[in-house]
PDB file of N, CA and C in Angstrom:
ATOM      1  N   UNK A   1      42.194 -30.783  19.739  1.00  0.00           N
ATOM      2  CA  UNK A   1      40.821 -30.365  19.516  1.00  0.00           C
ATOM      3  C   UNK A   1      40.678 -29.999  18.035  1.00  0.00           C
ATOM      4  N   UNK A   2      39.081 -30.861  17.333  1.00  0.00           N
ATOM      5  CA  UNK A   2      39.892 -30.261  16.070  1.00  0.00           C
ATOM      6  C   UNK A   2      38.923 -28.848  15.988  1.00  0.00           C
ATOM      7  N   UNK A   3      39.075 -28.570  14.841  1.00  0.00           N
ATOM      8  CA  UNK A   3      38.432 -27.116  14.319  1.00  0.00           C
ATOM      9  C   UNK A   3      36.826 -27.176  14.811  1.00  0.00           C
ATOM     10  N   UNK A   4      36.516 -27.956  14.077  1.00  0.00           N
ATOM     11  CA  UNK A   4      34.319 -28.334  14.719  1.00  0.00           C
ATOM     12  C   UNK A   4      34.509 -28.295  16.388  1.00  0.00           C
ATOM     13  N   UNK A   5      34.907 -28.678  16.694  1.00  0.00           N
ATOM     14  CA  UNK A   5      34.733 -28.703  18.469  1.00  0.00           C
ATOM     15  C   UNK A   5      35.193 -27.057  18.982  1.00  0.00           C
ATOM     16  N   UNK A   6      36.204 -26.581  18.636  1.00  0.00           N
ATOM     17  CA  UNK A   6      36.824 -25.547  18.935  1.00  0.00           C
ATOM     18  C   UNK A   6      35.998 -24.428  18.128  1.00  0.00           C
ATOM     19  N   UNK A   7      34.731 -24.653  17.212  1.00  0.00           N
ATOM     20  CA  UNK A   7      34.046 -23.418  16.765  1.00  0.00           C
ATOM     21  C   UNK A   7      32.524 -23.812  17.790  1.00  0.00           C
ATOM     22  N   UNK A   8      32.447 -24.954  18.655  1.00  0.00           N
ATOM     23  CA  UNK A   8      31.528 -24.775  19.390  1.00  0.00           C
ATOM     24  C   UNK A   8      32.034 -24.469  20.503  1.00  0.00           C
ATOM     25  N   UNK A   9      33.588 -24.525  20.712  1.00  0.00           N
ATOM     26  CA  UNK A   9      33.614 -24.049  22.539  1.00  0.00           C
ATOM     27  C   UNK A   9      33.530 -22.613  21.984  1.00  0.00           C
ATOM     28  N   UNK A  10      34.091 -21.829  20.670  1.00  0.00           N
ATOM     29  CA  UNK A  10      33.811 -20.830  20.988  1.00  0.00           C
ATOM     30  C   UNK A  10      32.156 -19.943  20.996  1.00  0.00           C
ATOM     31  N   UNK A  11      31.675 -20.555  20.712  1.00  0.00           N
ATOM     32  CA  UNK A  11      30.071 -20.346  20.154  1.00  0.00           C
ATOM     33  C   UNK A  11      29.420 -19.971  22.217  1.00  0.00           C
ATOM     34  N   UNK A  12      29.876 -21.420  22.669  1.00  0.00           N
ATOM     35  CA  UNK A  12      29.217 -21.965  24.153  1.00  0.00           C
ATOM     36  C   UNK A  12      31.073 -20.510  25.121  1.00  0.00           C
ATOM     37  N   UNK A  13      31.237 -20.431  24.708  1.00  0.00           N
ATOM     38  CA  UNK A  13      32.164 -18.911  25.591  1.00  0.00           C
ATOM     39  C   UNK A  13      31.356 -17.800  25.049  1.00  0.00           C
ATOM     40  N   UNK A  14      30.966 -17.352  23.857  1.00  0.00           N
ATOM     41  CA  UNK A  14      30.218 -16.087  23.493  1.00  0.00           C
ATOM     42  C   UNK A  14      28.907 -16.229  24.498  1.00  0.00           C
ATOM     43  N   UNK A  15      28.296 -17.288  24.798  1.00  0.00           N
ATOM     44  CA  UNK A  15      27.012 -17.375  25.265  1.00  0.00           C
ATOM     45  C   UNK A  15      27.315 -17.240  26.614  1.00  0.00           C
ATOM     46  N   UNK A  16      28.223 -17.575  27.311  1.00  0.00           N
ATOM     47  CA  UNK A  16      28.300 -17.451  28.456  1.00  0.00           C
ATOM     48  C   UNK A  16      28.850 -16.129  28.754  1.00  0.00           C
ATOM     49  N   UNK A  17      29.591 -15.478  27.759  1.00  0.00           N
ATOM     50  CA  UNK A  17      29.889 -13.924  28.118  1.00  0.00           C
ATOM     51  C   UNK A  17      28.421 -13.198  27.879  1.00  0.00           C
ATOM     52  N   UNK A  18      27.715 -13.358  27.274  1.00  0.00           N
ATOM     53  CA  UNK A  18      26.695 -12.723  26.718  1.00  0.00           C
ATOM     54  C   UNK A  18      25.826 -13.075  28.048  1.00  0.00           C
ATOM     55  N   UNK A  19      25.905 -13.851  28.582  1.00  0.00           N
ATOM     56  CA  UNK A  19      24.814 -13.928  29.737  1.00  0.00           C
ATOM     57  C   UNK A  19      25.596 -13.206  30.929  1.00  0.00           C
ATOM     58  N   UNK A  20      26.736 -13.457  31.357  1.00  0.00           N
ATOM     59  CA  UNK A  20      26.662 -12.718  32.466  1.00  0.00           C
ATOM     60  C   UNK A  20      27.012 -11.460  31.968  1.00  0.00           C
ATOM     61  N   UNK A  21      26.998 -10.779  30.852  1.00  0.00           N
ATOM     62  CA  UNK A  21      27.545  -9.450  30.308  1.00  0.00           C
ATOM     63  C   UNK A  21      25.682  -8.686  30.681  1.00  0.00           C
ATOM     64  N   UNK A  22      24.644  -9.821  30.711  1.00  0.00           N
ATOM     65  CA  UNK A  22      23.367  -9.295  31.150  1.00  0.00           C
ATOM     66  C   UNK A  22      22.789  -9.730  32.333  1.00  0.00           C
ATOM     67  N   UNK A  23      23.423 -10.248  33.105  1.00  0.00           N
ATOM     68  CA  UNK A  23      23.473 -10.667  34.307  1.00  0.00           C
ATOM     69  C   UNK A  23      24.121  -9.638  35.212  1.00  0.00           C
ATOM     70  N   UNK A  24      25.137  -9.136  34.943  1.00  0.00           N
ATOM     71  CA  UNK A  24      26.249  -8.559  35.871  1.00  0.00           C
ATOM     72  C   UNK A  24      25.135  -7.001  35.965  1.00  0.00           C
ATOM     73  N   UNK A  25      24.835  -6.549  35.786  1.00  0.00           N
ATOM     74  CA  UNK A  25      24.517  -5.035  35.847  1.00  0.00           C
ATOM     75  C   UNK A  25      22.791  -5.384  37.142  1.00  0.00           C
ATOM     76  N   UNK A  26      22.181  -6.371  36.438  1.00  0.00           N
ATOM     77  CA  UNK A  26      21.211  -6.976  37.671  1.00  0.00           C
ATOM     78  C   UNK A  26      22.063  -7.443  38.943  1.00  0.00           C
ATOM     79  N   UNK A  27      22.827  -7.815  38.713  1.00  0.00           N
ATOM     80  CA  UNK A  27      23.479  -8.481  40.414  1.00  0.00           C
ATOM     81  C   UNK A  27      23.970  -7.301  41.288  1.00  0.00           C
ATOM     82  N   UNK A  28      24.982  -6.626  40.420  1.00  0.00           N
ATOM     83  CA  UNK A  28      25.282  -5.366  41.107  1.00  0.00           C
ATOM     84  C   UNK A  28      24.303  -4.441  41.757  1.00  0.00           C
ATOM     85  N   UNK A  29      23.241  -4.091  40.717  1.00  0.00           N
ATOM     86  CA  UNK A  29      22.049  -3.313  41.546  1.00  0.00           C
ATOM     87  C   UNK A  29      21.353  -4.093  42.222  1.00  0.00           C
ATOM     88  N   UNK A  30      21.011  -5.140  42.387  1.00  0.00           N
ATOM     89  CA  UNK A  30      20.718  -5.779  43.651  1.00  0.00           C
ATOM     90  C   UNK A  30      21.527  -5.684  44.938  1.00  0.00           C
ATOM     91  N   UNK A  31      22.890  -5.856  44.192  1.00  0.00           N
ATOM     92  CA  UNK A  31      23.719  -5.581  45.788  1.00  0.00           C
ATOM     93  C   UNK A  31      24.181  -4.116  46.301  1.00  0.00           C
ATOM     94  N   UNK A  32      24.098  -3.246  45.992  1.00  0.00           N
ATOM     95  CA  UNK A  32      24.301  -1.476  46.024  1.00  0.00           C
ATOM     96  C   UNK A  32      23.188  -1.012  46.017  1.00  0.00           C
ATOM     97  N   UNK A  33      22.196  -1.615  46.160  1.00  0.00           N
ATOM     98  CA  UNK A  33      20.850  -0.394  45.754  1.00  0.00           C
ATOM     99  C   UNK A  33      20.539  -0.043  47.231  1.00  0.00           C
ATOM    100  N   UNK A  34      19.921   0.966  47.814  1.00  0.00           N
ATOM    101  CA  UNK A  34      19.470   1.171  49.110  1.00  0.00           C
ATOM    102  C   UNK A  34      18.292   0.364  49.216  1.00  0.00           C
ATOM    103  N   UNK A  35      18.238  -0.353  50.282  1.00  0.00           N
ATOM    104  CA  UNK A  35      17.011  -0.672  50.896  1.00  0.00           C
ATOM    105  C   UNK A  35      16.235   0.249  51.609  1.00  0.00           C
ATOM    106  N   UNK A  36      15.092   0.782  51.665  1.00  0.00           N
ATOM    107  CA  UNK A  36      14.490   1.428  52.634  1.00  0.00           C
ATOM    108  C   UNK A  36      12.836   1.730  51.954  1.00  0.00           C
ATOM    109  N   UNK A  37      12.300   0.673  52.186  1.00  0.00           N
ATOM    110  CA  UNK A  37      10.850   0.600  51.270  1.00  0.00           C
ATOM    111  C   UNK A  37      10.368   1.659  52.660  1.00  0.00           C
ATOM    112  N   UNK A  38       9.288   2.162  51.403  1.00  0.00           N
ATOM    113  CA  UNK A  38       8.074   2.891  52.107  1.00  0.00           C
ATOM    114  C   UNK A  38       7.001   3.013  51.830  1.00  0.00           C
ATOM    115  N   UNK A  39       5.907   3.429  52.314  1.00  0.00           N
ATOM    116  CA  UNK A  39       4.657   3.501  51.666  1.00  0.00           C
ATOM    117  C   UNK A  39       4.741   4.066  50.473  1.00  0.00           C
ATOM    118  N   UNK A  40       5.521   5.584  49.868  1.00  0.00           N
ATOM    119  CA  UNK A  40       5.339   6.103  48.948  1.00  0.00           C
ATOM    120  C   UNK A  40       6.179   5.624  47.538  1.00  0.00           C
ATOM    121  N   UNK A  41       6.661   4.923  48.111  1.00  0.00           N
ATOM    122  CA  UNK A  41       7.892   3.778  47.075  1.00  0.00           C
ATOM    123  C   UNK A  41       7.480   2.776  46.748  1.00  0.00           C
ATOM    124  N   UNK A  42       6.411   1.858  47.492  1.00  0.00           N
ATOM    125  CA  UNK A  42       5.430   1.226  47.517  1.00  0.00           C
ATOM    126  C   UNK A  42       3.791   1.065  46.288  1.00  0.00           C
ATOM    127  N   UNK A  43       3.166   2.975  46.190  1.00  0.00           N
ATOM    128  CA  UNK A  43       2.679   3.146  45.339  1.00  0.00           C
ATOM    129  C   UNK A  43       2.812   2.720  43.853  1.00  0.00           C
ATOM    130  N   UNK A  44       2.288   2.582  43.194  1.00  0.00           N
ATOM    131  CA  UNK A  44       1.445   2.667  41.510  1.00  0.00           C
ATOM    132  C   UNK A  44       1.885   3.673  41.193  1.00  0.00           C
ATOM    133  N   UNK A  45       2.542   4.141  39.942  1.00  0.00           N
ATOM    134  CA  UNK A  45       2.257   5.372  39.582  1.00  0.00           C
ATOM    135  C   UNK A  45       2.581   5.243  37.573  1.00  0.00           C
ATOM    136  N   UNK A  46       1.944   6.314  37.438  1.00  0.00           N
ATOM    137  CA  UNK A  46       2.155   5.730  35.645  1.00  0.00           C
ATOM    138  C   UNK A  46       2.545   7.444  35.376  1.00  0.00           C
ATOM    139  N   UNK A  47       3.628   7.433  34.694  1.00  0.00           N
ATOM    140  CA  UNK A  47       4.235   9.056  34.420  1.00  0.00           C
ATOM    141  C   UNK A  47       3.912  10.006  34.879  1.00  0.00           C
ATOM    142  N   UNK A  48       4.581   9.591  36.175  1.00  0.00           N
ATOM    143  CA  UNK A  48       4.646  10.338  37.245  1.00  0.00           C
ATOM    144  C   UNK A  48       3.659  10.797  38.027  1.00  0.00           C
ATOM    145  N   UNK A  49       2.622  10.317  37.892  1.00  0.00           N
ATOM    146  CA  UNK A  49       0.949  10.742  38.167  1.00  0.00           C
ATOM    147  C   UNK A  49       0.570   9.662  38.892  1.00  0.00           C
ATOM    148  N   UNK A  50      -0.075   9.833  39.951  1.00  0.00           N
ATOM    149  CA  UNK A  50      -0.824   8.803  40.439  1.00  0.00           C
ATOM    150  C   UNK A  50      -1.814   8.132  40.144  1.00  0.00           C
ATOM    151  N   UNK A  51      -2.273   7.004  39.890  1.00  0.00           N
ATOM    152  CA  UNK A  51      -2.983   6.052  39.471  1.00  0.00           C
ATOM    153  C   UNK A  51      -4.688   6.328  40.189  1.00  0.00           C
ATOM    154  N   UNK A  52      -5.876   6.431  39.029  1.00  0.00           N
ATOM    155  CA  UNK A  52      -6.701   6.547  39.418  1.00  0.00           C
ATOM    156  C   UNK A  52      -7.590   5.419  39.249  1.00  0.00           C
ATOM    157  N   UNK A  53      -8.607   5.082  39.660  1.00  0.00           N
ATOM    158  CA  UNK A  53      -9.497   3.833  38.966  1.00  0.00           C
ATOM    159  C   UNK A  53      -8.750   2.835  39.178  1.00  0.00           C
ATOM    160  N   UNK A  54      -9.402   1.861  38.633  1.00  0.00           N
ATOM    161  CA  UNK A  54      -9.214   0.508  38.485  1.00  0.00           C
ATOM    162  C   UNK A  54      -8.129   0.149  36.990  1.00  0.00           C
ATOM    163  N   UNK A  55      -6.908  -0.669  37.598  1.00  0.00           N
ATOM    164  CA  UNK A  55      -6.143  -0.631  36.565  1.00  0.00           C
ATOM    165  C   UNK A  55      -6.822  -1.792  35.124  1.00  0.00           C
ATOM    166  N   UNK A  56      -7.387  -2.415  35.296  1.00  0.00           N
ATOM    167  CA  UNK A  56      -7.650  -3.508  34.698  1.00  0.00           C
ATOM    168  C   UNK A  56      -9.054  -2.751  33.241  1.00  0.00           C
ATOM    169  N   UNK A  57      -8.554  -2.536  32.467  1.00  0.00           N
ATOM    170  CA  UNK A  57      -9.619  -2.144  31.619  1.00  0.00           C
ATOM    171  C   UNK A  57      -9.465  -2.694  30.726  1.00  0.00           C
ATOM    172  N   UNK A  58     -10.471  -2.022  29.344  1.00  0.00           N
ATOM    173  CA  UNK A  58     -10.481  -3.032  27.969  1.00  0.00           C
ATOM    174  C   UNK A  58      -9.920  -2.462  26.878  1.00  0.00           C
ATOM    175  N   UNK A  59      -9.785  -3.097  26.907  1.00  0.00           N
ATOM    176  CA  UNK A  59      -8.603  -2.446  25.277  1.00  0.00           C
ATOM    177  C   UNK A  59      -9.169  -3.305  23.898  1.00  0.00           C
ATOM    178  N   UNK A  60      -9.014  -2.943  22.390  1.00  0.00           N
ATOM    179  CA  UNK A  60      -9.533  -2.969  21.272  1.00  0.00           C
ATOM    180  C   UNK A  60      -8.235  -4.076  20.978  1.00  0.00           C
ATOM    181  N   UNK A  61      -8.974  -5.331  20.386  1.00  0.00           N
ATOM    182  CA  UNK A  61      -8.601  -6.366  19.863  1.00  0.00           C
ATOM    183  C   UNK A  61      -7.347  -5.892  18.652  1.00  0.00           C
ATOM    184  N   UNK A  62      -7.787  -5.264  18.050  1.00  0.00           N
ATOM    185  CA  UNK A  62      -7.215  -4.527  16.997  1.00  0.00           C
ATOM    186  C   UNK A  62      -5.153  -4.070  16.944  1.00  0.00           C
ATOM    187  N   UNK A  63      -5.288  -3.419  18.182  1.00  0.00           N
ATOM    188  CA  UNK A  63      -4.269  -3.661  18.743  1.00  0.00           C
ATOM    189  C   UNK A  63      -3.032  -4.463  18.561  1.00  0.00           C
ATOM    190  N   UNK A  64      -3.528  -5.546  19.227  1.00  0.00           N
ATOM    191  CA  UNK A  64      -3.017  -7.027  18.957  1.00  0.00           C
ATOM    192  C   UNK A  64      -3.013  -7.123  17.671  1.00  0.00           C
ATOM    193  N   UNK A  65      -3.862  -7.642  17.067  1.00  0.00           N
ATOM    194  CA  UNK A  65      -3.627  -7.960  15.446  1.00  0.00           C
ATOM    195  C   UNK A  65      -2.649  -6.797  14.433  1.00  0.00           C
ATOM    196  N   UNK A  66      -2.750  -5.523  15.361  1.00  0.00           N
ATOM    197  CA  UNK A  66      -1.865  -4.927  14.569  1.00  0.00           C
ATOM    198  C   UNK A  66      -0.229  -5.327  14.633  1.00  0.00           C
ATOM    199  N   UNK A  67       0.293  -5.519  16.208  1.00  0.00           N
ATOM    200  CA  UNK A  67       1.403  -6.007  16.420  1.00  0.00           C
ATOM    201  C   UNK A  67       1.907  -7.277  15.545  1.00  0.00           C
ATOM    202  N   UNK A  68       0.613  -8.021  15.552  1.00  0.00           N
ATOM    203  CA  UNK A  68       0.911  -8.908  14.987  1.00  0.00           C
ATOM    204  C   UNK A  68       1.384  -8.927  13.537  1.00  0.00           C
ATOM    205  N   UNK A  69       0.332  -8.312  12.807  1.00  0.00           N
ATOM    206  CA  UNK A  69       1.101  -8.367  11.368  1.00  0.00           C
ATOM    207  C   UNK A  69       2.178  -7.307  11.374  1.00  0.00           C
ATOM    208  N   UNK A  70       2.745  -6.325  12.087  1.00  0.00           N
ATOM    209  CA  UNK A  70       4.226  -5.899  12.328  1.00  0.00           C
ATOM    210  C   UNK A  70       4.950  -6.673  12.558  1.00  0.00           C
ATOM    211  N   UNK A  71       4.877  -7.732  13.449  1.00  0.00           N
ATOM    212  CA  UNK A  71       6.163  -8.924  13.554  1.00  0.00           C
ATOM    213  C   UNK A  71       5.969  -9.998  12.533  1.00  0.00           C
ATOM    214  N   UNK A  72       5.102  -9.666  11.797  1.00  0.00           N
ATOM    215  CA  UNK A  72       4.979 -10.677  10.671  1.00  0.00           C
ATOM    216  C   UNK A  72       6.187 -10.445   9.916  1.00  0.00           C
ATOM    217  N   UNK A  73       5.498  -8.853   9.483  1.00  0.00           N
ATOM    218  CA  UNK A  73       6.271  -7.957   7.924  1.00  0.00           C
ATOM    219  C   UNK A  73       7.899  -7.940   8.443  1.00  0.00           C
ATOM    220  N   UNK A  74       7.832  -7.663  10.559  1.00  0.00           N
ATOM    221  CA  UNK A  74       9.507  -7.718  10.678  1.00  0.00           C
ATOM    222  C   UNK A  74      10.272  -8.657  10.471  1.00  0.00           C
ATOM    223  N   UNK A  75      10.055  -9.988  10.837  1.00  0.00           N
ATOM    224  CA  UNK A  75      10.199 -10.901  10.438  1.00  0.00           C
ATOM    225  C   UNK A  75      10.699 -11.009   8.938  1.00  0.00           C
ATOM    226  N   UNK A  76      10.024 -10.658   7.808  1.00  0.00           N
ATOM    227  CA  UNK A  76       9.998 -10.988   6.670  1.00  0.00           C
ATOM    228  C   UNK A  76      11.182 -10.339   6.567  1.00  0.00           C
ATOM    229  N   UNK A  77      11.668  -9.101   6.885  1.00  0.00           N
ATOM    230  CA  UNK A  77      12.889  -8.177   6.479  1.00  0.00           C
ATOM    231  C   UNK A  77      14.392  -8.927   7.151  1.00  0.00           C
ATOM    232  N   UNK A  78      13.737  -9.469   8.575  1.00  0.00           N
ATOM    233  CA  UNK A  78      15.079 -10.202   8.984  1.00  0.00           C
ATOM    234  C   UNK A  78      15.755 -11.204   8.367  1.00  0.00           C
ATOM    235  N   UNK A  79      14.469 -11.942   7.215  1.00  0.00           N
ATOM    236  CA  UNK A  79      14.862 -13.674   6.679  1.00  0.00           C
ATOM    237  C   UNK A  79      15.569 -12.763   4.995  1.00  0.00           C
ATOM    238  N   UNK A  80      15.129 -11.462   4.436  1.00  0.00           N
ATOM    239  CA  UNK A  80      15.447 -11.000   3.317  1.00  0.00           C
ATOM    240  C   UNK A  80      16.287 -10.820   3.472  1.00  0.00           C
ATOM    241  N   UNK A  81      16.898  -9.512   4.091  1.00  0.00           N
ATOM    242  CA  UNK A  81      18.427  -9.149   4.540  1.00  0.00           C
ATOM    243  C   UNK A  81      19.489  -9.850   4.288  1.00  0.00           C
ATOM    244  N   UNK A  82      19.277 -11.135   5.044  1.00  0.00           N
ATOM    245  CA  UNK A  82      21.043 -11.582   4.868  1.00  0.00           C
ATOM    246  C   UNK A  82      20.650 -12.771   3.267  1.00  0.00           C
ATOM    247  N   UNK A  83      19.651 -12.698   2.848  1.00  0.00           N
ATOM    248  CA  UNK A  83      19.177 -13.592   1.117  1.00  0.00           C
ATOM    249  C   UNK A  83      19.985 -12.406   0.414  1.00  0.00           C
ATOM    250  N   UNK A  84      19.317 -11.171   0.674  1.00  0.00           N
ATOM    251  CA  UNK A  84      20.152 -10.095  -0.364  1.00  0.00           C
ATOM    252  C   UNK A  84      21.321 -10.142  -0.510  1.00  0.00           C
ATOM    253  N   UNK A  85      21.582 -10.082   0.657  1.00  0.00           N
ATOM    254  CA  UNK A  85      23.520  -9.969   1.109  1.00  0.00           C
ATOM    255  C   UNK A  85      23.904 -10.951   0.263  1.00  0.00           C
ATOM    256  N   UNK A  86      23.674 -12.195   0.537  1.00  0.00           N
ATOM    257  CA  UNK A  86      24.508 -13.344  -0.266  1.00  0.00           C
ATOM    258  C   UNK A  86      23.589 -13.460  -1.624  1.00  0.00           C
ATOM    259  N   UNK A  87      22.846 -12.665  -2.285  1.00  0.00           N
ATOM    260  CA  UNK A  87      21.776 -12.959  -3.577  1.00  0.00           C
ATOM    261  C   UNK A  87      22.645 -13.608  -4.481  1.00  0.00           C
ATOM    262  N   UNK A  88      24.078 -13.117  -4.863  1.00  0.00           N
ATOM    263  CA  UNK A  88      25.191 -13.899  -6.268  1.00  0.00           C
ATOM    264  C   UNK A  88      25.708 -15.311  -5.562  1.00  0.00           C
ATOM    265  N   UNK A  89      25.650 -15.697  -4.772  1.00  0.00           N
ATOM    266  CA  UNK A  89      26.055 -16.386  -4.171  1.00  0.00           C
ATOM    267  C   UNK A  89      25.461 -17.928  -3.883  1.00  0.00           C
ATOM    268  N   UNK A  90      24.245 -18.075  -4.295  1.00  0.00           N
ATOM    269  CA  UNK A  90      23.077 -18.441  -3.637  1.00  0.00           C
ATOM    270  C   UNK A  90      22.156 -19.571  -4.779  1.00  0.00           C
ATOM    271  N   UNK A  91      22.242 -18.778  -6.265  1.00  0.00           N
ATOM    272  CA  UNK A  91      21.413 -19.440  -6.891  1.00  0.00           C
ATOM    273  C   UNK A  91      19.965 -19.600  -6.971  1.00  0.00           C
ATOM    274  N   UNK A  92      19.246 -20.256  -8.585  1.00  0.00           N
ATOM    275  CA  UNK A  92      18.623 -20.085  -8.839  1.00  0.00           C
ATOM    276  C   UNK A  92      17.305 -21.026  -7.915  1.00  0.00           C
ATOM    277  N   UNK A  93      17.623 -21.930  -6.908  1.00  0.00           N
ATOM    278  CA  UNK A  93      17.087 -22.573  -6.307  1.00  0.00           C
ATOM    279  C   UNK A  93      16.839 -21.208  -4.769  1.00  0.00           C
ATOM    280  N   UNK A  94      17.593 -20.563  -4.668  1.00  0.00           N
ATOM    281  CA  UNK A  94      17.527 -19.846  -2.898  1.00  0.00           C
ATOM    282  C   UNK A  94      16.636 -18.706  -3.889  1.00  0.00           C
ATOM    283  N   UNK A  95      16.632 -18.434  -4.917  1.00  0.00           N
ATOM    284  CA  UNK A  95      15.398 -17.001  -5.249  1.00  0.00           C
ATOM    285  C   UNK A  95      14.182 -17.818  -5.637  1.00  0.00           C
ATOM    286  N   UNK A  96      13.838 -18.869  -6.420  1.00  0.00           N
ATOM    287  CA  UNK A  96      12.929 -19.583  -6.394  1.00  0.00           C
ATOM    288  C   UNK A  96      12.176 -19.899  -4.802  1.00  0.00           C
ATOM    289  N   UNK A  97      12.483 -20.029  -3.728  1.00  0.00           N
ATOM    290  CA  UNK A  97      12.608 -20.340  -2.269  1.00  0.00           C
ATOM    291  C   UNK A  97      11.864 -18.479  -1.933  1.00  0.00           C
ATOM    292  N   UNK A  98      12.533 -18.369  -2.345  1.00  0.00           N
ATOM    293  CA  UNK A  98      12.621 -16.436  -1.758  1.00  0.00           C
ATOM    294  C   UNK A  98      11.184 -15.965  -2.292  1.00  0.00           C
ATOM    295  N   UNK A  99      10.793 -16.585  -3.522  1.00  0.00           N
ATOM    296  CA  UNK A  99      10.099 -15.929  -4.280  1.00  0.00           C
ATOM    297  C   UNK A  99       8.484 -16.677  -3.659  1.00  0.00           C
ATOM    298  N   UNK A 100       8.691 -17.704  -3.394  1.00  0.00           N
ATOM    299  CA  UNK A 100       7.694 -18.673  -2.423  1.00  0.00           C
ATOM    300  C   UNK A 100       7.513 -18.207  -1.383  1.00  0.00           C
ATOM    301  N   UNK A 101       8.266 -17.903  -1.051  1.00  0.00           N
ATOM    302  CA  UNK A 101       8.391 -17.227   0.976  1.00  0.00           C
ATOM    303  C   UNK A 101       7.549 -15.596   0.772  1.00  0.00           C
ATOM    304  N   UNK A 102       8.108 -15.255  -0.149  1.00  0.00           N
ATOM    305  CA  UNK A 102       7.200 -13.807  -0.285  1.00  0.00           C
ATOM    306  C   UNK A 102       5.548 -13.896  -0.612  1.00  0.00           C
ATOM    307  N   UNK A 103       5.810 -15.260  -2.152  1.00  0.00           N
ATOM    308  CA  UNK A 103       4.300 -15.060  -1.988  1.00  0.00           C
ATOM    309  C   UNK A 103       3.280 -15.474  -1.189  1.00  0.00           C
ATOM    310  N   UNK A 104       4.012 -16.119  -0.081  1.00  0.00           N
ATOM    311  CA  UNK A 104       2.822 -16.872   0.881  1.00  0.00           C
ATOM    312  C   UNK A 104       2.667 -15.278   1.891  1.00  0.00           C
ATOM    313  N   UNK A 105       4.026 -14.606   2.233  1.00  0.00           N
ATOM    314  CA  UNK A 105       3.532 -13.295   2.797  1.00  0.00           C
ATOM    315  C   UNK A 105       2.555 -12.089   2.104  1.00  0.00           C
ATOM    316  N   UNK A 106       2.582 -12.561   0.749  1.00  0.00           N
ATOM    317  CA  UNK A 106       2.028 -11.309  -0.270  1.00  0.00           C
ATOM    318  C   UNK A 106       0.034 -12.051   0.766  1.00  0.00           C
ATOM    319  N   UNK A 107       0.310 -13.530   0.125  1.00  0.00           N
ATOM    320  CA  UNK A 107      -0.904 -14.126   0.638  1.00  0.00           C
ATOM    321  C   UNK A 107      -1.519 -13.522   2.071  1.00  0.00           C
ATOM    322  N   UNK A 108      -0.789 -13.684   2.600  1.00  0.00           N
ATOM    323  CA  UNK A 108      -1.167 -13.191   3.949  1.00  0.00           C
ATOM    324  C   UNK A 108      -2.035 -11.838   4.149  1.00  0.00           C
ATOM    325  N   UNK A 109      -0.627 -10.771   3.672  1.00  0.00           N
ATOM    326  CA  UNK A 109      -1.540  -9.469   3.899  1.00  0.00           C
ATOM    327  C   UNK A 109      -2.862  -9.176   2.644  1.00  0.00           C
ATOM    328  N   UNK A 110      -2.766  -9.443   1.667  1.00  0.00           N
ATOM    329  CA  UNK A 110      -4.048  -9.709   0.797  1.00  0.00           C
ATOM    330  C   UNK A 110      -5.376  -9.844   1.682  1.00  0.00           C
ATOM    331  N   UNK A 111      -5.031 -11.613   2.486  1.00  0.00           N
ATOM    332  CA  UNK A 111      -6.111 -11.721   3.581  1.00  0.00           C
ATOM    333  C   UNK A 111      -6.469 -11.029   4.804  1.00  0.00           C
ATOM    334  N   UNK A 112      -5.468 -10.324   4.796  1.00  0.00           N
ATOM    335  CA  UNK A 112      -5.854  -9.470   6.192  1.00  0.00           C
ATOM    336  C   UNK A 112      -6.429  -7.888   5.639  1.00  0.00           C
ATOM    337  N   UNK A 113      -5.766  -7.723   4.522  1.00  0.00           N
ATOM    338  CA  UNK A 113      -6.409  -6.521   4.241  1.00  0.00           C
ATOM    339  C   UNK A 113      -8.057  -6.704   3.712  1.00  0.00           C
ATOM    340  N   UNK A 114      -8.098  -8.046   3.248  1.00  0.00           N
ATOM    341  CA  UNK A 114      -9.510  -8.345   2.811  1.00  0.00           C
ATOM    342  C   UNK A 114     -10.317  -8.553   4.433  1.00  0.00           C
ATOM    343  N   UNK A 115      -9.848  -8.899   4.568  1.00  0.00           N
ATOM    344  CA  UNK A 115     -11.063  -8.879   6.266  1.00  0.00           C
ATOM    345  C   UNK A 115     -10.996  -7.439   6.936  1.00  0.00           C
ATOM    346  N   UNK A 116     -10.683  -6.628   6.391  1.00  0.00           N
ATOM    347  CA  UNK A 116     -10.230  -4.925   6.850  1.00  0.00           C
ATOM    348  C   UNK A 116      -9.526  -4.919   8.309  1.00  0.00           C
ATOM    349  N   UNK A 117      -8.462  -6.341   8.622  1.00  0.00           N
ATOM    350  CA  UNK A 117      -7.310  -5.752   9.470  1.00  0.00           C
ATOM    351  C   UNK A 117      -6.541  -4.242   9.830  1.00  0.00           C
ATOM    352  N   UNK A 118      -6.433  -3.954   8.436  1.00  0.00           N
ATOM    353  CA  UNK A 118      -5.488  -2.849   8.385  1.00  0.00           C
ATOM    354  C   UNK A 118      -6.218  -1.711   8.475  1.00  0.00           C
ATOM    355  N   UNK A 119      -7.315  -1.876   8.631  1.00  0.00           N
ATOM    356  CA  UNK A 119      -8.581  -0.521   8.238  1.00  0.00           C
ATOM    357  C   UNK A 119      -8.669  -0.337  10.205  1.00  0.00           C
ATOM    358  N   UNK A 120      -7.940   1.487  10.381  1.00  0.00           N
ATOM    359  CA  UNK A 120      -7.873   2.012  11.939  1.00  0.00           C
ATOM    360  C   UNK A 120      -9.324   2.465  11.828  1.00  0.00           C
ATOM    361  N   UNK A 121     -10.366   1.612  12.853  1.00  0.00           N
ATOM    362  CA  UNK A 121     -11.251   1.878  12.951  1.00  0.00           C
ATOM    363  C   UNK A 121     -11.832   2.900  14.781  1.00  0.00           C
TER     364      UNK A 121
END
């Protein structure tokens, strides 16, 4: 086996430990848990309180768009991180790249702050 094959069996063994390493704790409590449903086990309840009204209401768009540009900006820190790490390493072509990638994010929030995204109304 040469080396390339033997860095994907080990790649395809991490994945398969990694799945039943999140598998195994669901199977077990499926098989040990008590059965014995009841009406009051049965209930709705939201911290610790019983559920009043109708669950289905409206919620502010805003919300959303906020998550959203959070997984934007998180995003941006996950792709920086390991650029920093290797920055000497990398060259004048991967910060040129870096420096593009930022300004299309600089672009971004510019536009969102210009449409008053960021403004908690």
């Amino acid at each position: 086996m040469s080396p390339y094959e033997y860095s994907y069996l080990l790649v395809c063994v991490l994945m398969l430990v990694a799945l039943a390493f999140a598998a195994a704790p669901l199977v077990i409590s499926a098989w040990v848990r008590p059965r014995k449903p009841s009406a009051i086990k049965q209930t709705v309840f939201e911290c610790g309180l019983e559920s009043k009204g109708d669950s289905w209401i409206q919620f502010k768009v805003q919300y959303y768009i906020y998550a959203l540009v959070f997984v934007i900006f998180d995003l941006e820190t996950i792709f920086l991180l390991p650029w920093a790490v290797a920055f000497n390493r990398l060259g004048v072509f991967a910060f040129v790249e870096m420096l593009i990638f930022l300004a299309v994010l600089v672009v971004g929030l510019a536009w969102a702050w210009s449409k008053g995204v960021l403004e908690w109304k």
